[in-house]
PDB file of N, CA and C in Angstrom:
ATOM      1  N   UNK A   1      -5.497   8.669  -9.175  1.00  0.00           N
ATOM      2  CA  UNK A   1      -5.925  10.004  -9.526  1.00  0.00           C
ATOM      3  C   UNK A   1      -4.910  10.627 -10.481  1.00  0.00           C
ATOM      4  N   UNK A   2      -5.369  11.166 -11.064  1.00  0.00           N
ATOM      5  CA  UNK A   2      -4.721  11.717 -12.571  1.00  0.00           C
ATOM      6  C   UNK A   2      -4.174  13.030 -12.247  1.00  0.00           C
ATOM      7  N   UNK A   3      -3.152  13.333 -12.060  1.00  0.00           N
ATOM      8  CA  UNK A   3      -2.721  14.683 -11.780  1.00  0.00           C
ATOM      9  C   UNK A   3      -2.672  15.610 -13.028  1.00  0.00           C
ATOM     10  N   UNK A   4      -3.108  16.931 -13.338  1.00  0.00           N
ATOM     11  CA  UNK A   4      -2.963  17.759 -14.253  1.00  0.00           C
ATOM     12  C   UNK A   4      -1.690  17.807 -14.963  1.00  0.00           C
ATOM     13  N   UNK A   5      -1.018  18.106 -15.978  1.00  0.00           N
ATOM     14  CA  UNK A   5       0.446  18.663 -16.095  1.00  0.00           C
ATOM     15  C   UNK A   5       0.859  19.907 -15.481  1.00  0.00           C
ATOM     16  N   UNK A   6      -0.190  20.854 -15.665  1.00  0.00           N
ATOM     17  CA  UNK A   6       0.148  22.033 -14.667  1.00  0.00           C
ATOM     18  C   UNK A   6       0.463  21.480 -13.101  1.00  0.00           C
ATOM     19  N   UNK A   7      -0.350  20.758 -12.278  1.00  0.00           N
ATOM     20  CA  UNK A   7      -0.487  20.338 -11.031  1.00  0.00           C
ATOM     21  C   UNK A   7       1.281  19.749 -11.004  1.00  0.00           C
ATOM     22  N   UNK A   8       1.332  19.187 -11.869  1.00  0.00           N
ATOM     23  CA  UNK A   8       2.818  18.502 -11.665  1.00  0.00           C
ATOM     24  C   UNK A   8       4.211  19.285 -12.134  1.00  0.00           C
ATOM     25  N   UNK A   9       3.856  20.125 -13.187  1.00  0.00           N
ATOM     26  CA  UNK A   9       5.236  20.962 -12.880  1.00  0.00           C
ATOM     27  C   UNK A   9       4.981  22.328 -11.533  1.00  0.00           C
ATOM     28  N   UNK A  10       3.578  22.433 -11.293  1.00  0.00           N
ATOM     29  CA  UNK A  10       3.581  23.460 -10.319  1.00  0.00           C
ATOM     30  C   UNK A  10       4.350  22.781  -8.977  1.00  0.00           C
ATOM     31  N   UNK A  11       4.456  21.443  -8.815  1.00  0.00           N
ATOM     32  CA  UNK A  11       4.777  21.290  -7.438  1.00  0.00           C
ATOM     33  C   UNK A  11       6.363  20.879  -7.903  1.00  0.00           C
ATOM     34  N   UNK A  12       7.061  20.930  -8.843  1.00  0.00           N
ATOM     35  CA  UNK A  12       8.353  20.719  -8.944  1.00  0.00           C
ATOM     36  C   UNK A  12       9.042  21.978  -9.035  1.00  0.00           C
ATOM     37  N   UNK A  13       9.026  22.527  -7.325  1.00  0.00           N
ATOM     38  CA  UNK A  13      10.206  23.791  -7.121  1.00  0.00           C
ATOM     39  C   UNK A  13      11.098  23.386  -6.807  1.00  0.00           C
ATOM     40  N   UNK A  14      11.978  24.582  -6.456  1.00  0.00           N
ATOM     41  CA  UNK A  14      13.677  24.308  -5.872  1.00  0.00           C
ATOM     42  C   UNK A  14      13.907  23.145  -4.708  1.00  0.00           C
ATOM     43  N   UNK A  15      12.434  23.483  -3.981  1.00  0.00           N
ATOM     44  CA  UNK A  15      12.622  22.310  -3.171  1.00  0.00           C
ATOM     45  C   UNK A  15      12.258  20.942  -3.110  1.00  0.00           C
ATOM     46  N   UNK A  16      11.714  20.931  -4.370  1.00  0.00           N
ATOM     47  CA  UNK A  16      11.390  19.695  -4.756  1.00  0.00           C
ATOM     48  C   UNK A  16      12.859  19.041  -5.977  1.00  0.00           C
ATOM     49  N   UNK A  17      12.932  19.747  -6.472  1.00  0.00           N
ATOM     50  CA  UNK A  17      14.768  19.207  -7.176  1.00  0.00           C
ATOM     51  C   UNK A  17      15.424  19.400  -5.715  1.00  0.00           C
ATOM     52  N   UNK A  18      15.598  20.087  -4.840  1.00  0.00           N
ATOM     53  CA  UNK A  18      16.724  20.100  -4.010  1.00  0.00           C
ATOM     54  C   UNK A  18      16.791  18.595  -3.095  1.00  0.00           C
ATOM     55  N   UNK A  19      15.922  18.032  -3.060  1.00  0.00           N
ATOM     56  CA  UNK A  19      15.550  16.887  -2.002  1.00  0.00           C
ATOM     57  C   UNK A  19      16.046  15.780  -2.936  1.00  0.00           C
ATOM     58  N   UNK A  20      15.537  15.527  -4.269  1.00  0.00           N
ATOM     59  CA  UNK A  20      16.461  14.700  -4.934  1.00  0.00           C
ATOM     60  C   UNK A  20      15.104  14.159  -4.871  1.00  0.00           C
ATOM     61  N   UNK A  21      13.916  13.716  -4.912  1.00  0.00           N
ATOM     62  CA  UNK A  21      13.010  12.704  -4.925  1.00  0.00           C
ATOM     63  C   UNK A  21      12.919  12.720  -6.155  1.00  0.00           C
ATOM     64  N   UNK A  22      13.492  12.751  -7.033  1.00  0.00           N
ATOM     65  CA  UNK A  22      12.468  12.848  -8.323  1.00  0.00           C
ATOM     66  C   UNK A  22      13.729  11.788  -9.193  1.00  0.00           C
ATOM     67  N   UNK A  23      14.683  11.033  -8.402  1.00  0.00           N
ATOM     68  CA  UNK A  23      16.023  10.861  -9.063  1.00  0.00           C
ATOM     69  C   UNK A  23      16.070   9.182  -8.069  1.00  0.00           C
ATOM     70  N   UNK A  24      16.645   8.344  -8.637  1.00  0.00           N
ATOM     71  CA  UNK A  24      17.239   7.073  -7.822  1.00  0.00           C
ATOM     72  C   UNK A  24      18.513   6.660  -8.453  1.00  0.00           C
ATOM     73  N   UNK A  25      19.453   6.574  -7.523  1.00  0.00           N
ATOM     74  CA  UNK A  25      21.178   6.665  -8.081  1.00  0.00           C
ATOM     75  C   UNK A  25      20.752   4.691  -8.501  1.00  0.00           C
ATOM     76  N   UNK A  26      21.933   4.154  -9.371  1.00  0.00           N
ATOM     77  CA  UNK A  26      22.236   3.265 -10.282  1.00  0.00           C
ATOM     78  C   UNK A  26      22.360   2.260  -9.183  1.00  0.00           C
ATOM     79  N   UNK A  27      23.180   2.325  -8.140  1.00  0.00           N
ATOM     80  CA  UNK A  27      23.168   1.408  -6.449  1.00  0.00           C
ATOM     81  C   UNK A  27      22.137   1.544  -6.148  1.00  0.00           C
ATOM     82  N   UNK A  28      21.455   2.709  -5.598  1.00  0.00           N
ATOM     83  CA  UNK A  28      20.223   2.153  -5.191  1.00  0.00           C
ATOM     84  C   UNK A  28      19.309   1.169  -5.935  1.00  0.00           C
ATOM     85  N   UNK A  29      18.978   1.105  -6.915  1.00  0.00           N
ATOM     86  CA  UNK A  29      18.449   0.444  -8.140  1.00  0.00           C
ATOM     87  C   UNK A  29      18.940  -0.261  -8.028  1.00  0.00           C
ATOM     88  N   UNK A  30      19.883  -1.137  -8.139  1.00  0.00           N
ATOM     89  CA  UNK A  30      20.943  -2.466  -8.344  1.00  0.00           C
ATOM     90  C   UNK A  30      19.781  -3.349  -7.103  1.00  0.00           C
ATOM     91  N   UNK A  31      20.351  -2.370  -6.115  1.00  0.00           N
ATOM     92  CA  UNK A  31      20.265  -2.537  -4.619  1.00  0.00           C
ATOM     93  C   UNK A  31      18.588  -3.692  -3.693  1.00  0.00           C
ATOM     94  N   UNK A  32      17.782  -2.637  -4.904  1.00  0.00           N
ATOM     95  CA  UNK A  32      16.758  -3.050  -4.634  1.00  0.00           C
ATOM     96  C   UNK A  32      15.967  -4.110  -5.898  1.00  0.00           C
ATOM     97  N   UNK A  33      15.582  -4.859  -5.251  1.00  0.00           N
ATOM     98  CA  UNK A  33      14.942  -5.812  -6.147  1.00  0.00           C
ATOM     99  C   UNK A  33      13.427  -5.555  -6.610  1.00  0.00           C
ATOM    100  N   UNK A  34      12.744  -4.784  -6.224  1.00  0.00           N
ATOM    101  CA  UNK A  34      11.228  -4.139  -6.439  1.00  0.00           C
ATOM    102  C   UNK A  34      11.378  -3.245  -7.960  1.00  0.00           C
ATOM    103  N   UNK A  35      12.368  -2.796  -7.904  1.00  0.00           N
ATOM    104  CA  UNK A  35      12.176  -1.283  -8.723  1.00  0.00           C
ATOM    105  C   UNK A  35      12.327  -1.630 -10.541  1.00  0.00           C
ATOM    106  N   UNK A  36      11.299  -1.302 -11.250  1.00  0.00           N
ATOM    107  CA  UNK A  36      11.494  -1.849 -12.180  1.00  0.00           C
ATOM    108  C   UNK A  36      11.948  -0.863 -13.615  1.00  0.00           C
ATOM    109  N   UNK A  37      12.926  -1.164 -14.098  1.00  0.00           N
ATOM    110  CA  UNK A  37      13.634  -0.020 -15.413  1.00  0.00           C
ATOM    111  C   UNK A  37      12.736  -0.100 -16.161  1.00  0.00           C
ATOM    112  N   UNK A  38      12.488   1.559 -17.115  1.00  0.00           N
ATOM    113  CA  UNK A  38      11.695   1.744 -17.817  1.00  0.00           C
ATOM    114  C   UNK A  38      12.526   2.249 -18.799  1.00  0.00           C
ATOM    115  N   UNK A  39      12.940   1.910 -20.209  1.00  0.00           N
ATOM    116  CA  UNK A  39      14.022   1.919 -21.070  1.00  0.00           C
ATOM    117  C   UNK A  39      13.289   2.851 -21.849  1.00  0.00           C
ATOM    118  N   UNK A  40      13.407   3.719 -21.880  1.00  0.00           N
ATOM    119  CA  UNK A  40      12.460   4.696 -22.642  1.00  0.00           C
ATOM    120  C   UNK A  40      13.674   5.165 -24.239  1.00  0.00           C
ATOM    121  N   UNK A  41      14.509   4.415 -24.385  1.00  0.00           N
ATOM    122  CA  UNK A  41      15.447   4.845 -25.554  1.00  0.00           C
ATOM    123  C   UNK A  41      14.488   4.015 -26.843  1.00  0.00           C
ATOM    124  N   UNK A  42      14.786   4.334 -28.271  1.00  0.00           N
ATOM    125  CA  UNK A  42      14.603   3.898 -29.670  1.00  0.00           C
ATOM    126  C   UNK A  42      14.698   2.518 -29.375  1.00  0.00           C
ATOM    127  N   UNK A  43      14.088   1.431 -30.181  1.00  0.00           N
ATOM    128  CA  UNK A  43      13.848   0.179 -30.594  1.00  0.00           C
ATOM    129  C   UNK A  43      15.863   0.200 -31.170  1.00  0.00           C
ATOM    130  N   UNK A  44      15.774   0.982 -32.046  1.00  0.00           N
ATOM    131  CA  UNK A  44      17.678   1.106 -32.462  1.00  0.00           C
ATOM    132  C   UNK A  44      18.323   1.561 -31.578  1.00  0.00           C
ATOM    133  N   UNK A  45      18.357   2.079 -30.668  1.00  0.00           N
ATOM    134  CA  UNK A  45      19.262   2.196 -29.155  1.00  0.00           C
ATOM    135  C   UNK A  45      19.440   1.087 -28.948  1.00  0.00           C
ATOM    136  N   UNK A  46      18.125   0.305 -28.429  1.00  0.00           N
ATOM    137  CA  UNK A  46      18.381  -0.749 -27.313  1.00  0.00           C
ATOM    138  C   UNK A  46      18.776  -2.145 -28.666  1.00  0.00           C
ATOM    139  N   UNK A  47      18.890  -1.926 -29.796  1.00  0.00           N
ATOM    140  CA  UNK A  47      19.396  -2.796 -30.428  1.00  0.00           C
ATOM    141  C   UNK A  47      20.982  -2.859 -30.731  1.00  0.00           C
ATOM    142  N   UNK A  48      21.503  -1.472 -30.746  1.00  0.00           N
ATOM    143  CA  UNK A  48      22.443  -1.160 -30.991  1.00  0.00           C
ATOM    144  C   UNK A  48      23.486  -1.118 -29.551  1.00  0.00           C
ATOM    145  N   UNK A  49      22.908  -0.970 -28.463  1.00  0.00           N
ATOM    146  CA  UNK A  49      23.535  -1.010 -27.251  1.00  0.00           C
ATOM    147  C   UNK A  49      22.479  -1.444 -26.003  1.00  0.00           C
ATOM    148  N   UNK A  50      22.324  -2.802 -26.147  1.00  0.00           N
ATOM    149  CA  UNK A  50      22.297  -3.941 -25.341  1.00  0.00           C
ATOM    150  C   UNK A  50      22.914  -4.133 -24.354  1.00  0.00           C
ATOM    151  N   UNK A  51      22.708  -3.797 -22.843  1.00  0.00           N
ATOM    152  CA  UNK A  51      23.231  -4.029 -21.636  1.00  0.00           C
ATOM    153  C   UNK A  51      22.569  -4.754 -20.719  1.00  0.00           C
ATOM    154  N   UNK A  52      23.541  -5.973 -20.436  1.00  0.00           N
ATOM    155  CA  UNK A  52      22.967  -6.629 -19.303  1.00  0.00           C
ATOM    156  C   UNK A  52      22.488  -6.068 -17.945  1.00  0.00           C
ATOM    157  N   UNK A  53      21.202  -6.147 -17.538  1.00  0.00           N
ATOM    158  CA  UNK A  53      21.378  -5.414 -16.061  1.00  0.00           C
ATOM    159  C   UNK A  53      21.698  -6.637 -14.678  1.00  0.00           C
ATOM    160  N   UNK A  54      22.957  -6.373 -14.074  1.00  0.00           N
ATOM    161  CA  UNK A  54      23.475  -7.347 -13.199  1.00  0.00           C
ATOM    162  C   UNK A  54      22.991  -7.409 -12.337  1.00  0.00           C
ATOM    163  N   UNK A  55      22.544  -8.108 -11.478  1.00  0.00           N
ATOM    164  CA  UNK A  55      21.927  -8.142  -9.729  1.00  0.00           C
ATOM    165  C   UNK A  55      20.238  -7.913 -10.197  1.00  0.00           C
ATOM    166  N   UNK A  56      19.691  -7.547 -11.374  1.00  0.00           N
ATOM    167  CA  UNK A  56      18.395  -7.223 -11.256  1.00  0.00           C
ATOM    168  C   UNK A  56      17.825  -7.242 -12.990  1.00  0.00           C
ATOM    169  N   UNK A  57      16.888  -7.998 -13.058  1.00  0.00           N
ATOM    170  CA  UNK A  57      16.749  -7.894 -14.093  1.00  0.00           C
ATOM    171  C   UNK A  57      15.145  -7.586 -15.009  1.00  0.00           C
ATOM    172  N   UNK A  58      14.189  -7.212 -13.736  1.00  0.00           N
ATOM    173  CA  UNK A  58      13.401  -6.160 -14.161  1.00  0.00           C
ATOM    174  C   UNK A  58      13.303  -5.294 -15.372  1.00  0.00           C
ATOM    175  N   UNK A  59      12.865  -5.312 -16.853  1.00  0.00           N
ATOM    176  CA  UNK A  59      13.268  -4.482 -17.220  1.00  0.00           C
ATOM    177  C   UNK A  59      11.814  -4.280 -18.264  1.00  0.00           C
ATOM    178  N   UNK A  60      11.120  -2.703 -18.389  1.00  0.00           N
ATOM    179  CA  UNK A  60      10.252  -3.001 -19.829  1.00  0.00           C
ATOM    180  C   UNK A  60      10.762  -1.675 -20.922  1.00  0.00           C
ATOM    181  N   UNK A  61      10.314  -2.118 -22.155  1.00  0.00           N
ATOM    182  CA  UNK A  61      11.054  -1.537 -22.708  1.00  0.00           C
ATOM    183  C   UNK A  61      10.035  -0.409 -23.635  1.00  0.00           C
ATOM    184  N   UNK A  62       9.704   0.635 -23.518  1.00  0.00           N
ATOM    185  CA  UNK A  62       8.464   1.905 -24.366  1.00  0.00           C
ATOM    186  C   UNK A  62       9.109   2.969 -24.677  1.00  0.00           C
ATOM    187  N   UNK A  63       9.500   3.037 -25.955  1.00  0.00           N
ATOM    188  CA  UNK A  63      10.241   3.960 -27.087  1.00  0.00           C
ATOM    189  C   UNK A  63       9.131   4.988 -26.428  1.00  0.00           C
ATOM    190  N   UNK A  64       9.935   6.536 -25.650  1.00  0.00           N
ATOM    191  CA  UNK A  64       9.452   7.922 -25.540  1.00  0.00           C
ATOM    192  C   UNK A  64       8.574   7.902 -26.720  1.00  0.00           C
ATOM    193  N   UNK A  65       8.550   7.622 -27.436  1.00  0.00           N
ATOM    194  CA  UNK A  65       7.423   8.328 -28.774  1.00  0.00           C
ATOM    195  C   UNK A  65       6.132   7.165 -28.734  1.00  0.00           C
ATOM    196  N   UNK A  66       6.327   6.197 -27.802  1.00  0.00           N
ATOM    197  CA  UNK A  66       5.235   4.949 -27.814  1.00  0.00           C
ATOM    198  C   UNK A  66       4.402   5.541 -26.378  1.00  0.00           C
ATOM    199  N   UNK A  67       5.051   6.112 -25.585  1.00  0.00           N
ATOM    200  CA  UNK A  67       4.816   6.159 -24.102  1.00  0.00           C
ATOM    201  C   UNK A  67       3.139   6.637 -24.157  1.00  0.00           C
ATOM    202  N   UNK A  68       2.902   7.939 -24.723  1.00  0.00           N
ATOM    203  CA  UNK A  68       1.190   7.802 -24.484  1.00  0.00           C
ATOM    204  C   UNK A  68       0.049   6.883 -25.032  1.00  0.00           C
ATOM    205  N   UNK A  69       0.643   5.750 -25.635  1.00  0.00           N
ATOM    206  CA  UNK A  69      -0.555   5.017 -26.214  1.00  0.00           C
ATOM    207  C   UNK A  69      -0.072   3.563 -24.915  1.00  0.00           C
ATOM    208  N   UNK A  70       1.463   3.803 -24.670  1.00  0.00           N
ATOM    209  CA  UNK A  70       1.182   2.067 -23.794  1.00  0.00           C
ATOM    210  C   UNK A  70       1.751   2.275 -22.189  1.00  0.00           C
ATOM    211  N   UNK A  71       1.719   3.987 -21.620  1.00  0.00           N
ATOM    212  CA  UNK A  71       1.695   4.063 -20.740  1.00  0.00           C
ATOM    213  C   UNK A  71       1.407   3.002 -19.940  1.00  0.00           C
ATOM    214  N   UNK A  72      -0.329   2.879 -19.842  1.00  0.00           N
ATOM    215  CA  UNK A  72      -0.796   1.478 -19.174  1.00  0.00           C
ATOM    216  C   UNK A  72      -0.074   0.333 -18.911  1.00  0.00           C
ATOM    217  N   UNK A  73       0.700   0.154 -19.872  1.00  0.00           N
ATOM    218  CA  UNK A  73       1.573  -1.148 -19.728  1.00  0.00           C
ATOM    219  C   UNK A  73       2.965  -1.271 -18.017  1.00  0.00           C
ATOM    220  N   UNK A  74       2.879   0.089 -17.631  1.00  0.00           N
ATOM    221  CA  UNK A  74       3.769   0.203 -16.567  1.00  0.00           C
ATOM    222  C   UNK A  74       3.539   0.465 -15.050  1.00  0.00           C
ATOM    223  N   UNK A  75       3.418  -0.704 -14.290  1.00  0.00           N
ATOM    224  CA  UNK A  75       2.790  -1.151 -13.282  1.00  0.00           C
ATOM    225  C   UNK A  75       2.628   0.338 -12.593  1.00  0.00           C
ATOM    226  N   UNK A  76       1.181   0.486 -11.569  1.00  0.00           N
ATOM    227  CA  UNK A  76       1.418   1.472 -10.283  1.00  0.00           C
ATOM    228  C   UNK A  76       2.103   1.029  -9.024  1.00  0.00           C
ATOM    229  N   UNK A  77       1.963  -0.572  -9.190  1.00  0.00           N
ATOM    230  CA  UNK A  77       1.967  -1.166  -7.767  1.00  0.00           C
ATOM    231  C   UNK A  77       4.011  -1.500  -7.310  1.00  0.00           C
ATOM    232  N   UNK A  78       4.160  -0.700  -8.278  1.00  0.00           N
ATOM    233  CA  UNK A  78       5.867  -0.859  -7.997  1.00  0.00           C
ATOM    234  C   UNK A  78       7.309  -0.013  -8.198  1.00  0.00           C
ATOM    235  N   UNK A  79       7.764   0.356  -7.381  1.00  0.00           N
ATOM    236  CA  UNK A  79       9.105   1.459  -8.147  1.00  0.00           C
ATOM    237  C   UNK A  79       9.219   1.362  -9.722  1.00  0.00           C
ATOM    238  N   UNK A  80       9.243   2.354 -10.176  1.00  0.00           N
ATOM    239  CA  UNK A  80       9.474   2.485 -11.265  1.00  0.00           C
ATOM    240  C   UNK A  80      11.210   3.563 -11.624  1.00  0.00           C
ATOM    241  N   UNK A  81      11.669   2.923 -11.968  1.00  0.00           N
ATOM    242  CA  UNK A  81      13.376   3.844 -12.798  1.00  0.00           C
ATOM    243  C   UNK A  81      13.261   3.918 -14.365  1.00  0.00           C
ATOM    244  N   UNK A  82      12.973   5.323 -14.565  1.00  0.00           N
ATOM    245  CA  UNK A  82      13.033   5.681 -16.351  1.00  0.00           C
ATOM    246  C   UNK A  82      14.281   5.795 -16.266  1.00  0.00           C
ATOM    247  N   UNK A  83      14.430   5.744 -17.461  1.00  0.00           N
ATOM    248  CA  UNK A  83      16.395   5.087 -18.294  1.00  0.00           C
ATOM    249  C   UNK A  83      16.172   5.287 -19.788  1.00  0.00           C
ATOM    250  N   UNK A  84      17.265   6.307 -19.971  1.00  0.00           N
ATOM    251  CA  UNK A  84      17.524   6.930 -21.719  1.00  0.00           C
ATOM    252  C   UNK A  84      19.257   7.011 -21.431  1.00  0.00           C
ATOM    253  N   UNK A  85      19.869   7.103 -22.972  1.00  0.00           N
ATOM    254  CA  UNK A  85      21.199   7.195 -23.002  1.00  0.00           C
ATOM    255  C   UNK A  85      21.178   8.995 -22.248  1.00  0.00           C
ATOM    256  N   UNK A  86      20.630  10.016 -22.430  1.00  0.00           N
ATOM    257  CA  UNK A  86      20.894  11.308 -22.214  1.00  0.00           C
ATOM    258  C   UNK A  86      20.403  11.940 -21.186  1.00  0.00           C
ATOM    259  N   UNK A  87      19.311  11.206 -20.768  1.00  0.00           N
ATOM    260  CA  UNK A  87      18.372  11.869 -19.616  1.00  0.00           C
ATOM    261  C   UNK A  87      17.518  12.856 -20.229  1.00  0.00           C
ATOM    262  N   UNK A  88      17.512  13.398 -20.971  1.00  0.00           N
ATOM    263  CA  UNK A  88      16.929  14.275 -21.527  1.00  0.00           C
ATOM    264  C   UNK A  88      15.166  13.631 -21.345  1.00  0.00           C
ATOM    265  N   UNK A  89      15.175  12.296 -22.574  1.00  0.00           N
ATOM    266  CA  UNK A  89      13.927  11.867 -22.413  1.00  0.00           C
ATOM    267  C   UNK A  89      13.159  11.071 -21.242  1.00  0.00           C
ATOM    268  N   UNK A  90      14.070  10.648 -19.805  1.00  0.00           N
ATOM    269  CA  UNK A  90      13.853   9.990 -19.065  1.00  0.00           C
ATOM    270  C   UNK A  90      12.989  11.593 -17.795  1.00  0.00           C
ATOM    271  N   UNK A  91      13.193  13.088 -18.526  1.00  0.00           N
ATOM    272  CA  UNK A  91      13.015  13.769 -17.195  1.00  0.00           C
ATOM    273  C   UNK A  91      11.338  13.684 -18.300  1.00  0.00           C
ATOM    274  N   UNK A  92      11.444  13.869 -19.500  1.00  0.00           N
ATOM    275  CA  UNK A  92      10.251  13.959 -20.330  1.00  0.00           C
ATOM    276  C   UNK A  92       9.115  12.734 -19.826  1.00  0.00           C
ATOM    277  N   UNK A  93       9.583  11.444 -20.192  1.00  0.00           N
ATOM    278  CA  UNK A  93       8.849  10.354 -19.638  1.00  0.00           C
ATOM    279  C   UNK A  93       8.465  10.568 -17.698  1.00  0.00           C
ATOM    280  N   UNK A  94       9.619  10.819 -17.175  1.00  0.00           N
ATOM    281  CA  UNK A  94       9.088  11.534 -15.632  1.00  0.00           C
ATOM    282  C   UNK A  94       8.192  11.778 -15.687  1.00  0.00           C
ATOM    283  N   UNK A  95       7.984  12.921 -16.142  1.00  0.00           N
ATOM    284  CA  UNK A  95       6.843  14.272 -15.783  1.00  0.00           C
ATOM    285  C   UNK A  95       5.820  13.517 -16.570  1.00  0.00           C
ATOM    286  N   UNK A  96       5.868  12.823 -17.578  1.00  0.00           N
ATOM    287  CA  UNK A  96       4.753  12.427 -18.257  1.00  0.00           C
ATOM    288  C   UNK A  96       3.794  11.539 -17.725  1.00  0.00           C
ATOM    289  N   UNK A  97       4.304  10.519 -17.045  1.00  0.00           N
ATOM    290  CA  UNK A  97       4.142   9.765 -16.143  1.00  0.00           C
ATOM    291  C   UNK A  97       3.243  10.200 -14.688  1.00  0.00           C
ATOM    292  N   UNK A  98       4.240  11.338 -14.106  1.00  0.00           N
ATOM    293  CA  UNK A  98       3.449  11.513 -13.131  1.00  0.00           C
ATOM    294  C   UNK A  98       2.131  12.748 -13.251  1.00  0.00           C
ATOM    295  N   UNK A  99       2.084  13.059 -14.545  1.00  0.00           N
ATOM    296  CA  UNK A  99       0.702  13.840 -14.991  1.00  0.00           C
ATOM    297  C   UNK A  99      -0.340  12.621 -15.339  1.00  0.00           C
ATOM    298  N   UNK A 100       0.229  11.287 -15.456  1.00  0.00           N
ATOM    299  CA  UNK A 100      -0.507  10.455 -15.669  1.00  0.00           C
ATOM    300  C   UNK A 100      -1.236   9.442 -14.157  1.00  0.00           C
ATOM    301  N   UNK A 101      -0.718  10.605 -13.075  1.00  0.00           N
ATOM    302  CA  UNK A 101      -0.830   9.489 -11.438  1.00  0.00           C
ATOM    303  C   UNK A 101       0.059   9.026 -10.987  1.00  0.00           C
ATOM    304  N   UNK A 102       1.131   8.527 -11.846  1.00  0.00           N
ATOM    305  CA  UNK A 102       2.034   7.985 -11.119  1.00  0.00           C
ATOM    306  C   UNK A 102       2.905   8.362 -10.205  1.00  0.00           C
ATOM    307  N   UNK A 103       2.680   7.936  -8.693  1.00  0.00           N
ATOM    308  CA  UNK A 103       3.477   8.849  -8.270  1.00  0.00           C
ATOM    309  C   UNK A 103       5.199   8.092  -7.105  1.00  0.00           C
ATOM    310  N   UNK A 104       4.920   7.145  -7.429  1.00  0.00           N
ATOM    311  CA  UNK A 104       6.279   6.058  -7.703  1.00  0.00           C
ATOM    312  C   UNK A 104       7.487   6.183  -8.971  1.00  0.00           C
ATOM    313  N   UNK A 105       7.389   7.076  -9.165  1.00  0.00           N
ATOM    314  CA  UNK A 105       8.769   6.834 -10.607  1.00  0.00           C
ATOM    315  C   UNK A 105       9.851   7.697 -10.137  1.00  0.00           C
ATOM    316  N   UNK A 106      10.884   7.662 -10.701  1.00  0.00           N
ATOM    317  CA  UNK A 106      11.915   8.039 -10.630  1.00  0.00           C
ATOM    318  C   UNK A 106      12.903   8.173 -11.610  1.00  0.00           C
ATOM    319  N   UNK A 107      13.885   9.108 -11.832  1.00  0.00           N
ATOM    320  CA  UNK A 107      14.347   8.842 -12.891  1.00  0.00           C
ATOM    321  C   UNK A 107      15.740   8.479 -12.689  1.00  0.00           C
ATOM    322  N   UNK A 108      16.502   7.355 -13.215  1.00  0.00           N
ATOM    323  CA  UNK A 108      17.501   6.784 -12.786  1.00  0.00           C
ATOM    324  C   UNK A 108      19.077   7.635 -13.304  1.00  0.00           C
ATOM    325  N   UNK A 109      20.113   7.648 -12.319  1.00  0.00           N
ATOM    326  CA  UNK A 109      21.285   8.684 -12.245  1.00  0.00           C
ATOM    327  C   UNK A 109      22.000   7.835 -12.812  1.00  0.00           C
ATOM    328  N   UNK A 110      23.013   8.146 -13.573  1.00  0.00           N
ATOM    329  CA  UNK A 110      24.065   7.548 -13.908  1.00  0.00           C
ATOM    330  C   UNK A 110      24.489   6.923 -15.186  1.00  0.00           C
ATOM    331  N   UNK A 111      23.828   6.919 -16.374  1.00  0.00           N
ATOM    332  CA  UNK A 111      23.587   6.023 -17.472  1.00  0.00           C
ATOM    333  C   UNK A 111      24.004   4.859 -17.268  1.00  0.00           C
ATOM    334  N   UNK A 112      24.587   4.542 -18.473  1.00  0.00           N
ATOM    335  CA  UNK A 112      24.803   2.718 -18.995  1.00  0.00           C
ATOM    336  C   UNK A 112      25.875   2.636 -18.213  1.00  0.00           C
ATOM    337  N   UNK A 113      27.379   3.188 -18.066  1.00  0.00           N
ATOM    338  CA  UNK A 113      27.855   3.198 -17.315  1.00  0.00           C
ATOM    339  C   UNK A 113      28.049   2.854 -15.771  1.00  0.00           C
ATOM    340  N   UNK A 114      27.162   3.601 -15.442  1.00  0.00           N
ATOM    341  CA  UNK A 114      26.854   3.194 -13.861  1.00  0.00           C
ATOM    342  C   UNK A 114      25.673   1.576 -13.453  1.00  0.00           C
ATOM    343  N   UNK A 115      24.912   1.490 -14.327  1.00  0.00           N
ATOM    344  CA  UNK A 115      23.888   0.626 -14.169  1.00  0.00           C
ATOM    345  C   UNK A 115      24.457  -0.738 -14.743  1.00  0.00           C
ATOM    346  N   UNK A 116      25.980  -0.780 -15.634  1.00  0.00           N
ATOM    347  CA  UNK A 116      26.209  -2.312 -15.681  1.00  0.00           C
ATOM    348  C   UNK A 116      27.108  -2.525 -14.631  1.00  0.00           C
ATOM    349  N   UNK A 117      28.187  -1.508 -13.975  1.00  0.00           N
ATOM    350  CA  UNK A 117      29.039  -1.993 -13.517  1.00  0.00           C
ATOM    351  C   UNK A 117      28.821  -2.914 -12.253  1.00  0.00           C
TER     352      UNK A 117
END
């Protein structure tokens, strides 16, 4: 079921940031082997800074500016972790996502930093 965009920022109040669901730290992710990264940075990001992901290697890769034509391409049936150098576009791809149904995603804490070590 397709949630509205209104429907989905209406239910993201204080207590919905305060609980943290909307976030999965870089360990947890490592941690779990289901959850799959959604690299939402430039074709020149991920060319220019290439990181191995250690313990897990799940990974697809949809440039923020590709995301509404290949949405489809990103499973329902599994954790999902959006991943940008800034976060900026990973809260954008979030919300975009879950106006699109999805209601498995998350957006991953910590950048490049935390996710190779």
């Amino acid at each position: 079921m397709m949630d509205s965009l209104d429907e989905v920022l209406e239910s993201m109040t204080l207590g919905f940031f305060g609980t943290g669901q909307h976030k999965i730290s870089a360990e947890r992710f490592v941690e779990s082997g289901e959850v799959l990264l959604l690299d939402v940075r430039s074709a020149l990001e991920l060319e220019t800074v290439h990181f191995p992901l250690k313990h897990h290697g799940q990974s697809l890769h949809i440039p923020i500016d590709e995301l509404p034509r290949r949405y489809q391409e990103v499973p329902r049936d599994q954790p999902v972790a959006v991943f940008c150098s800034s976060g900026v576009r990973s809260v954008i791809a979030y919300t975009y996502l879950r106006a699109q149904g999805y209601e498995n995603v998350r957006i991953l804490e910590g950048g490049y930093e935390e996710l190779t070590q």
